[in-house]
C-alpha atoms as a PDB file:
ATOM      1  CA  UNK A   1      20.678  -7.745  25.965  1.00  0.00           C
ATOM      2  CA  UNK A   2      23.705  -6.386  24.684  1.00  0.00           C
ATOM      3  CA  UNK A   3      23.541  -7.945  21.298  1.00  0.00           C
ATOM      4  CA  UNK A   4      20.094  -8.307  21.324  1.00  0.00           C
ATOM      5  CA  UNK A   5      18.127  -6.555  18.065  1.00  0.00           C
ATOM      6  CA  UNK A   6      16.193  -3.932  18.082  1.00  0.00           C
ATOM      7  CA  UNK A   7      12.364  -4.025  16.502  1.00  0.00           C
ATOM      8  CA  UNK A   8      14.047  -1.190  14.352  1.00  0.00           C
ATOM      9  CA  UNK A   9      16.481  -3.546  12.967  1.00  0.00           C
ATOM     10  CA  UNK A  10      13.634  -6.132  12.566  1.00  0.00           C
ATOM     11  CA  UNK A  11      11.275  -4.180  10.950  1.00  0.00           C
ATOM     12  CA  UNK A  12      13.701  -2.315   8.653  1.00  0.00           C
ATOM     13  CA  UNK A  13      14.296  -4.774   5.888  1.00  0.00           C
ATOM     14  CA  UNK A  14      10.336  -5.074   5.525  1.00  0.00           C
ATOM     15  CA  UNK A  15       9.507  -1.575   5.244  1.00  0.00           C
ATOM     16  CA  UNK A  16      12.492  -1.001   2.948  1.00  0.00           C
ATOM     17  CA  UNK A  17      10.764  -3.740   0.893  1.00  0.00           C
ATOM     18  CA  UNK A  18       7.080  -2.386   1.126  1.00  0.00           C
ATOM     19  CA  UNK A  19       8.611   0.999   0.376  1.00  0.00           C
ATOM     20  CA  UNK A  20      10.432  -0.650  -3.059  1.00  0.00           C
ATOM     21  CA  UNK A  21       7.481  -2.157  -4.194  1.00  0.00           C
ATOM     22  CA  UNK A  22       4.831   1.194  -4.193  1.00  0.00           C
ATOM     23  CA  UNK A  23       6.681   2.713  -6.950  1.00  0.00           C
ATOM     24  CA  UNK A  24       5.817   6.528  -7.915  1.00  0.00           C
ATOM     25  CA  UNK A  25       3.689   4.965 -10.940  1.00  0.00           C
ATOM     26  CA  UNK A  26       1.922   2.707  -9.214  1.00  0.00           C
ATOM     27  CA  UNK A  27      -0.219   5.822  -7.289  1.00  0.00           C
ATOM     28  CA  UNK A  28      -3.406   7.405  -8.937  1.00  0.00           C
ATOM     29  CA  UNK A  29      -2.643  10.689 -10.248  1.00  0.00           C
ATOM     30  CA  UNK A  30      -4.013  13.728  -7.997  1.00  0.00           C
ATOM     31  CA  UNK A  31      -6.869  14.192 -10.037  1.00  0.00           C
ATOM     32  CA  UNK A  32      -8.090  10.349  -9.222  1.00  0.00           C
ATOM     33  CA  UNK A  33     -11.131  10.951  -6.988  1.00  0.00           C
ATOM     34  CA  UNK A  34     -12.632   7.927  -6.800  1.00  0.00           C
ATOM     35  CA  UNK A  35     -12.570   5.962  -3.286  1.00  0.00           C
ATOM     36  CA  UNK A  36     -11.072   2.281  -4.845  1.00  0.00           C
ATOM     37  CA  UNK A  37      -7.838   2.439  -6.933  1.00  0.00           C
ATOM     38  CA  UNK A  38      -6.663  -0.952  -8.817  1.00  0.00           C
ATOM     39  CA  UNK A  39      -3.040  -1.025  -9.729  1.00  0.00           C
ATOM     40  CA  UNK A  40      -1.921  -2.701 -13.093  1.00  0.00           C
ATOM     41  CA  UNK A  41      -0.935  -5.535 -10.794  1.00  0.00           C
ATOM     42  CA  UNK A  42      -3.933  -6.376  -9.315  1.00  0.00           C
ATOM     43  CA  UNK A  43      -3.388  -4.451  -5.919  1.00  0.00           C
ATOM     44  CA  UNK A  44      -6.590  -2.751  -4.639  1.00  0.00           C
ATOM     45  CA  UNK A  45      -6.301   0.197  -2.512  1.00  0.00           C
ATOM     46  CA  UNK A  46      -8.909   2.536  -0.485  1.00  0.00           C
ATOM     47  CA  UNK A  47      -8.787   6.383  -0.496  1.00  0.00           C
ATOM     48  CA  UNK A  48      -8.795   7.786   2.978  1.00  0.00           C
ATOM     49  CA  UNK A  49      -8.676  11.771   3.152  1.00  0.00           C
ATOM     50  CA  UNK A  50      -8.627  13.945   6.461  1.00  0.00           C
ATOM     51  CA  UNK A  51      -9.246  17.870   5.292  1.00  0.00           C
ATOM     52  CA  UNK A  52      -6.345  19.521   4.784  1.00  0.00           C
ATOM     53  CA  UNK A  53      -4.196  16.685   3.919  1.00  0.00           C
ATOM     54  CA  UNK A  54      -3.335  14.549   0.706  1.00  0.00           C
ATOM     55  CA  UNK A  55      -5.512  11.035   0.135  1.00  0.00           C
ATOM     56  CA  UNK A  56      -3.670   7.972   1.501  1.00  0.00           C
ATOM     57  CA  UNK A  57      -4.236   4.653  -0.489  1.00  0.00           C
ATOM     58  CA  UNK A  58      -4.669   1.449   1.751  1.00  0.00           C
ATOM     59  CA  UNK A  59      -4.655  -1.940   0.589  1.00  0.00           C
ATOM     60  CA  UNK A  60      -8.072  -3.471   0.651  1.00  0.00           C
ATOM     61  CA  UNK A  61      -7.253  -7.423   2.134  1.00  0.00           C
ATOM     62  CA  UNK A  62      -9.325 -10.082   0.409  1.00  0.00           C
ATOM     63  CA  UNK A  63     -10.229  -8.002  -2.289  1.00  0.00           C
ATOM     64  CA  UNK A  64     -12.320 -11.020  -4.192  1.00  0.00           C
ATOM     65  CA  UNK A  65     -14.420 -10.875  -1.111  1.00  0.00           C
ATOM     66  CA  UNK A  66     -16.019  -7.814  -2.665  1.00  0.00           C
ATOM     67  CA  UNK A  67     -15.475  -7.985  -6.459  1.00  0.00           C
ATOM     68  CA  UNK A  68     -11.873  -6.671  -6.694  1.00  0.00           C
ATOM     69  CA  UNK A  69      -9.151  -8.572  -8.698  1.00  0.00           C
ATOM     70  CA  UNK A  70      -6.681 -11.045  -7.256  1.00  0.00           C
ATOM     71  CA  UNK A  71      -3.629  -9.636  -6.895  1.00  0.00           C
ATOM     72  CA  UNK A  72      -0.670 -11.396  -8.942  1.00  0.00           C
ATOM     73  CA  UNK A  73       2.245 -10.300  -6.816  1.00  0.00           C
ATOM     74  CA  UNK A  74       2.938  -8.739  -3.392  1.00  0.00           C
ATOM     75  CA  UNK A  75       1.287  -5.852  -2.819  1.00  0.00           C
ATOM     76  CA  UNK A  76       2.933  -2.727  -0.875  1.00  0.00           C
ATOM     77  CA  UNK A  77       0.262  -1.892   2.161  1.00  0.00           C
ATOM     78  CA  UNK A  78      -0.043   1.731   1.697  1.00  0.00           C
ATOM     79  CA  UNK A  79       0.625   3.913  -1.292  1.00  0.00           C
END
């Protein structure tokens, strides 16, 4: 177990990724208030809110199950 790796190890090079992809531009601006956001990529996202907090943007999967654009790249899973 000694040279085993940890899931932190694992799962770093993937979120590093994830993270490089959702570039500051890529978000709505704060004033954005509607509840689906398309990036200029084709990534679709949903707005969830608690009070008190900022919105959260999470990728809608299948988005041409509902009208939404294909995406043309990869798509980071939150924003």
């Amino acid at each position: 177990m000694g040279n085993a790796p940890t899931l932190a190890a694992l799962l770093l090079p993937a979120l590093m990724t994830s993270a490089a992809l959702a570039t500051p531009a890529s978000r709505p601006p704060d004033t954005y208030t509607a509840v689906i956001y398309t990036t200029p990529q084709g990534c679709s996202y949903s707005r969830a809110q608690a009070p008190g907090y900022p919105p959260t943007w999470h990728l809608i999967l299948n988005p041409q199950r509902v009208g939404l654009p294909v995406p043309t790249g990869r798509c980071p899973v939150m924003l």
